[in-house]
N, C-alpha and C. Protein backbone atom coordinates (compact mmCIF):
# COMPACT_ATOMS: atom_id res chain seq x y z
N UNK A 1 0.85 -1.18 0.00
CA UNK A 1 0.00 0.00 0.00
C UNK A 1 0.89 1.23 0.00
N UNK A 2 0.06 2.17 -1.10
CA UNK A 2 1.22 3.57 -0.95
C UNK A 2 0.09 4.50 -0.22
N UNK A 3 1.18 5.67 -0.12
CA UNK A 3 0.27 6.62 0.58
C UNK A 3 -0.81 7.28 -0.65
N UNK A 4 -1.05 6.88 -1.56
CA UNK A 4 -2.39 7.10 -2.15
C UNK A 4 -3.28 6.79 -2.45
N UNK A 5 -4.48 7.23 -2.70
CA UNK A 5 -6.06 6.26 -2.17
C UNK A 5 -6.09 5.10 -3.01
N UNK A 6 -6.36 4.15 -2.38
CA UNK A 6 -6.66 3.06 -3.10
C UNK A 6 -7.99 3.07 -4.08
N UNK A 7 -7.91 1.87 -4.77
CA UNK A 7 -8.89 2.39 -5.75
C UNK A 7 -9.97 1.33 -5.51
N UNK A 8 -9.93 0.41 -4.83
CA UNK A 8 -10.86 -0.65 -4.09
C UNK A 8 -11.88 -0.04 -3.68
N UNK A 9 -13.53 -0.25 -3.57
CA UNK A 9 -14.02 -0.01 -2.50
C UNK A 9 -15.58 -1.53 -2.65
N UNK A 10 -15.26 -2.21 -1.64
CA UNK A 10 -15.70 -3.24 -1.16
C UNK A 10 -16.11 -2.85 0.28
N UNK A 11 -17.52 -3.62 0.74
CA UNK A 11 -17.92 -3.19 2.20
C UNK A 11 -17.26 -4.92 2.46
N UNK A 12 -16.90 -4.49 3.64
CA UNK A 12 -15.62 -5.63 4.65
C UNK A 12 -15.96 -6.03 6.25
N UNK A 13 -16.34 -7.09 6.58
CA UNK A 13 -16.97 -6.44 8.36
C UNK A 13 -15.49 -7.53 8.81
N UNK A 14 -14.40 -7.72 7.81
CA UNK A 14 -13.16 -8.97 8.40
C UNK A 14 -12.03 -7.85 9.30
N UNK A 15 -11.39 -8.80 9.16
CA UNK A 15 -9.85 -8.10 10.30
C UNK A 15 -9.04 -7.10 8.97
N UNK A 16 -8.28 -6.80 9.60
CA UNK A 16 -7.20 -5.57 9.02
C UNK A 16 -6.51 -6.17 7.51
N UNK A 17 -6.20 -7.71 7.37
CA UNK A 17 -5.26 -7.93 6.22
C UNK A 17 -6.41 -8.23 5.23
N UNK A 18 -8.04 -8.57 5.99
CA UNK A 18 -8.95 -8.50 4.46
C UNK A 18 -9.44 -6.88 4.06
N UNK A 19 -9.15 -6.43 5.09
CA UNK A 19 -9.74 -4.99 4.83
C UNK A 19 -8.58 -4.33 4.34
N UNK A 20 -7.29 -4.38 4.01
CA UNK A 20 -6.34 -4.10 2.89
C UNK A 20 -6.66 -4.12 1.77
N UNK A 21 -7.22 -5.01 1.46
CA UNK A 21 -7.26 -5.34 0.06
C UNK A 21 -8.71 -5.41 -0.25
N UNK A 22 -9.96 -4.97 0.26
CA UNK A 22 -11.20 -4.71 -0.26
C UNK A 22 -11.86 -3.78 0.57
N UNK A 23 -11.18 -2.55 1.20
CA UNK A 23 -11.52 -1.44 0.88
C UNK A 23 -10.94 -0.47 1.06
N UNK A 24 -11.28 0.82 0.87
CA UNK A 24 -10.92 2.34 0.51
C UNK A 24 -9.31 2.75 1.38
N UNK A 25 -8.40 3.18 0.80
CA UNK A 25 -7.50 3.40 2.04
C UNK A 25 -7.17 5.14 1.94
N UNK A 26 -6.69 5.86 2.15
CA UNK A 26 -6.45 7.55 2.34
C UNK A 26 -5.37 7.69 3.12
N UNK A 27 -4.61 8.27 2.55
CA UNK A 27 -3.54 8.99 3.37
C UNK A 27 -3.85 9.94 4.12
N UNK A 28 -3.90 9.62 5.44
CA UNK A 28 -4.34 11.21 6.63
C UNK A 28 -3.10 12.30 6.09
N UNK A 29 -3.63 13.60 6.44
CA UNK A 29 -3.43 14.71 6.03
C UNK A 29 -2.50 14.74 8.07
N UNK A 30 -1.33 15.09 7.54
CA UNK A 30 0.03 15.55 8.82
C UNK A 30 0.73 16.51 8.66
N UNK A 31 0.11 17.12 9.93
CA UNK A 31 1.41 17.87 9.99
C UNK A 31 2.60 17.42 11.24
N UNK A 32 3.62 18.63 10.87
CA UNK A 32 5.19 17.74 11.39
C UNK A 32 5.60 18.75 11.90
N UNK A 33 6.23 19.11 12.98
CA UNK A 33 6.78 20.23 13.33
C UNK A 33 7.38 19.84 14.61
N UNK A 34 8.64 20.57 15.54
CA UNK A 34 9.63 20.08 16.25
C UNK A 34 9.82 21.41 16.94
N UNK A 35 10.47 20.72 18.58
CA UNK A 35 10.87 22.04 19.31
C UNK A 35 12.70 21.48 19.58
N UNK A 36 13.03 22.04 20.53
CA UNK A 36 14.62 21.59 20.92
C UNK A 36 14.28 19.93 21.23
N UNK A 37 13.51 19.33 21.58
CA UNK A 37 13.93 18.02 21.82
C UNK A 37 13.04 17.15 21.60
N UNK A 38 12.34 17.27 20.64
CA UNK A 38 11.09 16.47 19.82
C UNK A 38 10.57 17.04 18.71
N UNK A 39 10.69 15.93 17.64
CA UNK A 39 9.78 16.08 16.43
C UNK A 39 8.30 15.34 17.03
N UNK A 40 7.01 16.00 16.01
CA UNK A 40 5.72 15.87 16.14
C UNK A 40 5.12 15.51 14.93
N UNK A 41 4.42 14.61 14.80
CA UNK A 41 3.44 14.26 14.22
C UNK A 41 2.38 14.48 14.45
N UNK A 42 1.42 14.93 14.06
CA UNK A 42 -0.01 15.72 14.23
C UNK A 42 -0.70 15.29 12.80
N UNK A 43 -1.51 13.79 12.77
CA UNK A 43 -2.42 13.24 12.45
C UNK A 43 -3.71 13.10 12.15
N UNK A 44 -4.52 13.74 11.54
CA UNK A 44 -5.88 14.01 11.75
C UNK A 44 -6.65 12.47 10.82
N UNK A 45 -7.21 11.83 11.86
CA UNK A 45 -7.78 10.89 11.28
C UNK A 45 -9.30 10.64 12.10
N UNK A 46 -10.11 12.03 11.44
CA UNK A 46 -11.31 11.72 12.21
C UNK A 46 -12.35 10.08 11.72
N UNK A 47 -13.36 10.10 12.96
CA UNK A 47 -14.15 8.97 12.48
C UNK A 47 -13.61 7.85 13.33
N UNK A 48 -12.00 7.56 13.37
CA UNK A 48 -11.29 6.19 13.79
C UNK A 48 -11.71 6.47 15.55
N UNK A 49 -12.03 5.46 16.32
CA UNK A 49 -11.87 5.45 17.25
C UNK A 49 -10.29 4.89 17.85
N UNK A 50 -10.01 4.80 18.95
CA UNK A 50 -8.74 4.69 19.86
C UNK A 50 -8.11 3.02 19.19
N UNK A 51 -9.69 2.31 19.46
CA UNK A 51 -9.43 0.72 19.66
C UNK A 51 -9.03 0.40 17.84
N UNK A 52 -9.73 1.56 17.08
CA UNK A 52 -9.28 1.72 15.41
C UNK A 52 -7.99 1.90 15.29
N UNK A 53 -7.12 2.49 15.18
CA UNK A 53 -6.05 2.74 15.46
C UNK A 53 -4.43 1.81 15.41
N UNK A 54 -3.75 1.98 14.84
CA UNK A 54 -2.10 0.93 14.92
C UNK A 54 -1.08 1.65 14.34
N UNK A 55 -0.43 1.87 15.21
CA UNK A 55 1.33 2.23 15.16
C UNK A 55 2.16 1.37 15.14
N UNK A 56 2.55 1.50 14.16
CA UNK A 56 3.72 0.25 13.88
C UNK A 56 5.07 0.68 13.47
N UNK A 57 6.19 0.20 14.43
CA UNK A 57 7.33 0.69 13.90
C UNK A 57 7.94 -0.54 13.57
N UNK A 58 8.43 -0.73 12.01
CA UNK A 58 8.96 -1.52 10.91
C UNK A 58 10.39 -0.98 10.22
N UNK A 59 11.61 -1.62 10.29
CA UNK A 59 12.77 -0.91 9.51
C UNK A 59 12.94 0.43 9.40
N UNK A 60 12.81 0.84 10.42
CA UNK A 60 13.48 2.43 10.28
C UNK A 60 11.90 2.93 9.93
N UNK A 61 10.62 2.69 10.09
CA UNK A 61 9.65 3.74 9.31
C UNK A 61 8.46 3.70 10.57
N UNK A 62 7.40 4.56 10.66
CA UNK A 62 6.46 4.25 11.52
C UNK A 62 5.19 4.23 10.63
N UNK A 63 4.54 3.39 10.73
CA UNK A 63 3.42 3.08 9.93
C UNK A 63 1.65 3.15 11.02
N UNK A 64 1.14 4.51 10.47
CA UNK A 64 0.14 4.44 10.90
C UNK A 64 -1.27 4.28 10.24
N UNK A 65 -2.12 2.78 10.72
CA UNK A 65 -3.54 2.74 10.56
C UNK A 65 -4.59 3.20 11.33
N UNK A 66 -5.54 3.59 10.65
CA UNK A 66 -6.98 4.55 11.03
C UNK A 66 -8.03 3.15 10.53
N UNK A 67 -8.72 2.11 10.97
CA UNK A 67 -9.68 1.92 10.28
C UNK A 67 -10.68 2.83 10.85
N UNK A 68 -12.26 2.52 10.06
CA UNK A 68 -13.22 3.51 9.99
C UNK A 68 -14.38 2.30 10.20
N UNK A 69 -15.26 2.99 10.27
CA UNK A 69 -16.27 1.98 10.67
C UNK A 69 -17.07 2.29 9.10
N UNK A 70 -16.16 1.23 8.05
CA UNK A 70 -16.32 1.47 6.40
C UNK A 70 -17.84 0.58 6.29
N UNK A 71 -18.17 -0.16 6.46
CA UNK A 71 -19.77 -0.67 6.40
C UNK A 71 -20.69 0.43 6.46
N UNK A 72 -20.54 1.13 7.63
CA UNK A 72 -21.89 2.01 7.92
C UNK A 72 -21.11 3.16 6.99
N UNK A 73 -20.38 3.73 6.85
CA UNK A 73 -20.06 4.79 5.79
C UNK A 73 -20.08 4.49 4.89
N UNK A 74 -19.69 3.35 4.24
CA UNK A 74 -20.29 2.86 2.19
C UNK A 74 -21.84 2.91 2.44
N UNK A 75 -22.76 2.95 3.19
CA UNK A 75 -23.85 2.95 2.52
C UNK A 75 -24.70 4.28 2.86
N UNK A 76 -23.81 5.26 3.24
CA UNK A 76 -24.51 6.53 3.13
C UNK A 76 -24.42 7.27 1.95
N UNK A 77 -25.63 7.77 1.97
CA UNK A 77 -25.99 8.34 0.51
C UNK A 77 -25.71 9.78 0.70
N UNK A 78 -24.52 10.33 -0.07
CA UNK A 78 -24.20 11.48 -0.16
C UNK A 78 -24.65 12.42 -0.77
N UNK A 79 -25.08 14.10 0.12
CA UNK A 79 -25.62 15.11 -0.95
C UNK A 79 -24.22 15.45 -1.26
N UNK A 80 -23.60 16.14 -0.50
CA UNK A 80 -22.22 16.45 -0.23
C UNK A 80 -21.21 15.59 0.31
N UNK A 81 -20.13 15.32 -0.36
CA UNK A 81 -19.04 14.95 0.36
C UNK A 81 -17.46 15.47 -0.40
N UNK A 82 -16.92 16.30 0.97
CA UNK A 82 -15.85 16.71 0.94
C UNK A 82 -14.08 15.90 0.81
N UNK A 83 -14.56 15.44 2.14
CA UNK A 83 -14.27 15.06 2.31
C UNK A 83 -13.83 13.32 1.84
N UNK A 84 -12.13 13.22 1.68
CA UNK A 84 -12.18 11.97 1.50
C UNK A 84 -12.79 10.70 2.45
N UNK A 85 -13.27 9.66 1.55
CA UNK A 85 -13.58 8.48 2.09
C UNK A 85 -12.43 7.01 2.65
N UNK A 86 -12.74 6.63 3.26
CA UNK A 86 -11.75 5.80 3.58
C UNK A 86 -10.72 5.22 4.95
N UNK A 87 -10.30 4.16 5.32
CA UNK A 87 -9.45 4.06 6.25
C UNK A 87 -8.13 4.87 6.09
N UNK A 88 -7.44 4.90 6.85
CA UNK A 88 -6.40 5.95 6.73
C UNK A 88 -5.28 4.99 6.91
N UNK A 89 -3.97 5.39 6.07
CA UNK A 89 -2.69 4.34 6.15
C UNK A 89 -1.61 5.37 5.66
N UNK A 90 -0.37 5.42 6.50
CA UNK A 90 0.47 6.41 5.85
C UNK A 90 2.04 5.53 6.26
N UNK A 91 2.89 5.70 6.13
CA UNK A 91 4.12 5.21 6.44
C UNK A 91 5.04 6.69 6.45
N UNK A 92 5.61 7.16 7.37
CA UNK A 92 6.54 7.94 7.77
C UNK A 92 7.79 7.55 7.82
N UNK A 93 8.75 7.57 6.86
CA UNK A 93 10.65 7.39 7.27
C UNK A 93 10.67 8.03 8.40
N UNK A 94 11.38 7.42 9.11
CA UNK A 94 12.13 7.99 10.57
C UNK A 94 14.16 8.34 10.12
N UNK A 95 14.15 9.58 10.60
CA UNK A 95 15.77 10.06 10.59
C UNK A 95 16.50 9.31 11.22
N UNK A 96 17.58 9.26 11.13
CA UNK A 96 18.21 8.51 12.62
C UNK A 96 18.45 9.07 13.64
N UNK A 97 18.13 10.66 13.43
CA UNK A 97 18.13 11.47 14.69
C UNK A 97 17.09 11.02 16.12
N UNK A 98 15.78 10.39 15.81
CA UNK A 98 15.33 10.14 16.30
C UNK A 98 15.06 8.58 16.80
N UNK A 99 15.00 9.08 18.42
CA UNK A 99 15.40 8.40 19.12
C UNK A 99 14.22 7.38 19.47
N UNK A 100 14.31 5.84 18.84
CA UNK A 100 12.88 5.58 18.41
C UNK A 100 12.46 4.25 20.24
N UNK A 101 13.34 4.50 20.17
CA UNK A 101 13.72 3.58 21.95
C UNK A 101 12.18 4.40 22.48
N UNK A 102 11.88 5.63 22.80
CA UNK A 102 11.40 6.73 23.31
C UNK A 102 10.05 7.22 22.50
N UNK A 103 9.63 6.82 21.68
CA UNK A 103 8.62 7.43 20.76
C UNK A 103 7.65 7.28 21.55
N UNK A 104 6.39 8.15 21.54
CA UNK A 104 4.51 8.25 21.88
C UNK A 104 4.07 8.59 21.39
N UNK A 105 2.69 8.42 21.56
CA UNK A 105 1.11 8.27 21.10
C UNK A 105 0.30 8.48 21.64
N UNK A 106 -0.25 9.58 21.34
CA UNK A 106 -1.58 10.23 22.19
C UNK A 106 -2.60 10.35 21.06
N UNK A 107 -4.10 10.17 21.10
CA UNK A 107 -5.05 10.34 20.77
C UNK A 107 -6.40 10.96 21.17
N UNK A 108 -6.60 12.43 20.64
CA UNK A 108 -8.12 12.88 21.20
C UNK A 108 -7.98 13.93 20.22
N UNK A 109 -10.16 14.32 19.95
CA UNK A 109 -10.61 14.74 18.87
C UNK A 109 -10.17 14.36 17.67
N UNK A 110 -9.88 13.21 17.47
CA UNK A 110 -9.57 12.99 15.92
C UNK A 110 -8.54 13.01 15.38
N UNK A 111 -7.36 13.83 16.60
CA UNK A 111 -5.74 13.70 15.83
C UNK A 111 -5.09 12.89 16.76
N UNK A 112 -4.21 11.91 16.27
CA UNK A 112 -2.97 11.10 16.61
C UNK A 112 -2.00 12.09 16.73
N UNK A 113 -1.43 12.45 18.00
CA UNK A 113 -0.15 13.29 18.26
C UNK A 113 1.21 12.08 18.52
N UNK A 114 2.39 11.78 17.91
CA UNK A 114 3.08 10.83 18.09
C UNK A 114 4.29 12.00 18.42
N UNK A 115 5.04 11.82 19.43
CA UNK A 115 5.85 12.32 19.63
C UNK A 115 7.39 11.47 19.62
N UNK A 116 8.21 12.06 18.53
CA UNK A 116 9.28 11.14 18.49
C UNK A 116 10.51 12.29 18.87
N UNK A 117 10.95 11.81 20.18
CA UNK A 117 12.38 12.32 20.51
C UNK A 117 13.41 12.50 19.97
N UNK A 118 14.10 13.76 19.71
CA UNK A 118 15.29 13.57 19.15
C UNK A 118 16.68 13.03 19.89
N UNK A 119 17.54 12.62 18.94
CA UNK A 119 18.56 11.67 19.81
C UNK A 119 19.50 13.38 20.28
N UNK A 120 19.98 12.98 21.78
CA UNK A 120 20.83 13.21 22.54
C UNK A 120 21.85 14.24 21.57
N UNK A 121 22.46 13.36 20.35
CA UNK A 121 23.49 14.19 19.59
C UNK A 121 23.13 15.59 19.05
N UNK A 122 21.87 15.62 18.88
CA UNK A 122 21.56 16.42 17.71
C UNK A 122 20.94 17.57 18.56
N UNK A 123 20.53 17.47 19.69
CA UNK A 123 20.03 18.72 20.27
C UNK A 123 20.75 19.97 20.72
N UNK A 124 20.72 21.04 21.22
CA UNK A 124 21.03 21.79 21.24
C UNK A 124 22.12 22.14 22.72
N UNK A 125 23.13 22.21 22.96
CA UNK A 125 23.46 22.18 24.25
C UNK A 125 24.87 23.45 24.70
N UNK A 126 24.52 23.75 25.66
CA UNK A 126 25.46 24.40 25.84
C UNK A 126 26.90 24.50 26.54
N UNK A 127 28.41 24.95 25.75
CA UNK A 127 29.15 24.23 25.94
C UNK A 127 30.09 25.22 27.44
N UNK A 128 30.30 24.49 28.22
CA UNK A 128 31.12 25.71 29.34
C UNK A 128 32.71 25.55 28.64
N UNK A 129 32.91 27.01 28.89
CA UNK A 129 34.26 27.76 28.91
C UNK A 129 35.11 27.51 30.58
N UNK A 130 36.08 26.92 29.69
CA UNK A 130 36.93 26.46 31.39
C UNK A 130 37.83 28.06 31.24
């Protein structure tokens, strides 16, 4: 799966590896931004509840799933829709700056906040004058 919408859409009531492959997937919309000692991920994957939800860290990358409760949303009949349809799946490279020993995950209103630490080397520090 890439980070662009799949072109499947099948209603699915199975586990996660049938719902790969027969229905809708979307790349959540992130933002990324960092202070002195953490990069942020800021996730918006409304709809998914908590227990919806999987962080997976794989070879250097963090891979996050959103399912959706896709049954009862394929059969609503749209006047409007803006919004994309779909479970959400994205894969993030991780730097090696970050320090993945240390990574979190918080969830409320709809965004996944993952906070990944930066390593020790790379931060900012100050050096004393003997």
């Amino acid at each position: 799966m890439t980070d662009e919408k799949a072109l499947v859409k099948v209603e699915n009531d199975g586990n996660w590896n049938e719902a790969f492959e027969s229905e809708t997937w979307v790349a959540p919309k992130t933002n990324i931004f960092e202070d002195n000692d953490n990069y942020y991920l800021e996730i918006n994957i409304p709809g998914v509840s908590r227990d919806g939800i999987q962080v997976k860290l794989e070879n250097n990358s963090l891979i996050v799933i959103g399912k959706i409760d896709y049954k009862n949303i394929a059969l609503r009949k749209y006047i409007l829709q803006e919004n994309d349809f779909g479970n959400y799946y994205r894969k993030y490279n991780l730097s090696e700056n970050v320090n993945i020993d240390k990574i979190e995950a918080g969830y409320e209103n709809g965004q996944l906040i993952i906070t990944l630490p930066k390593d020790e080397k790379i931060k900012p520090r100050t050096i004393q004058i003997s």
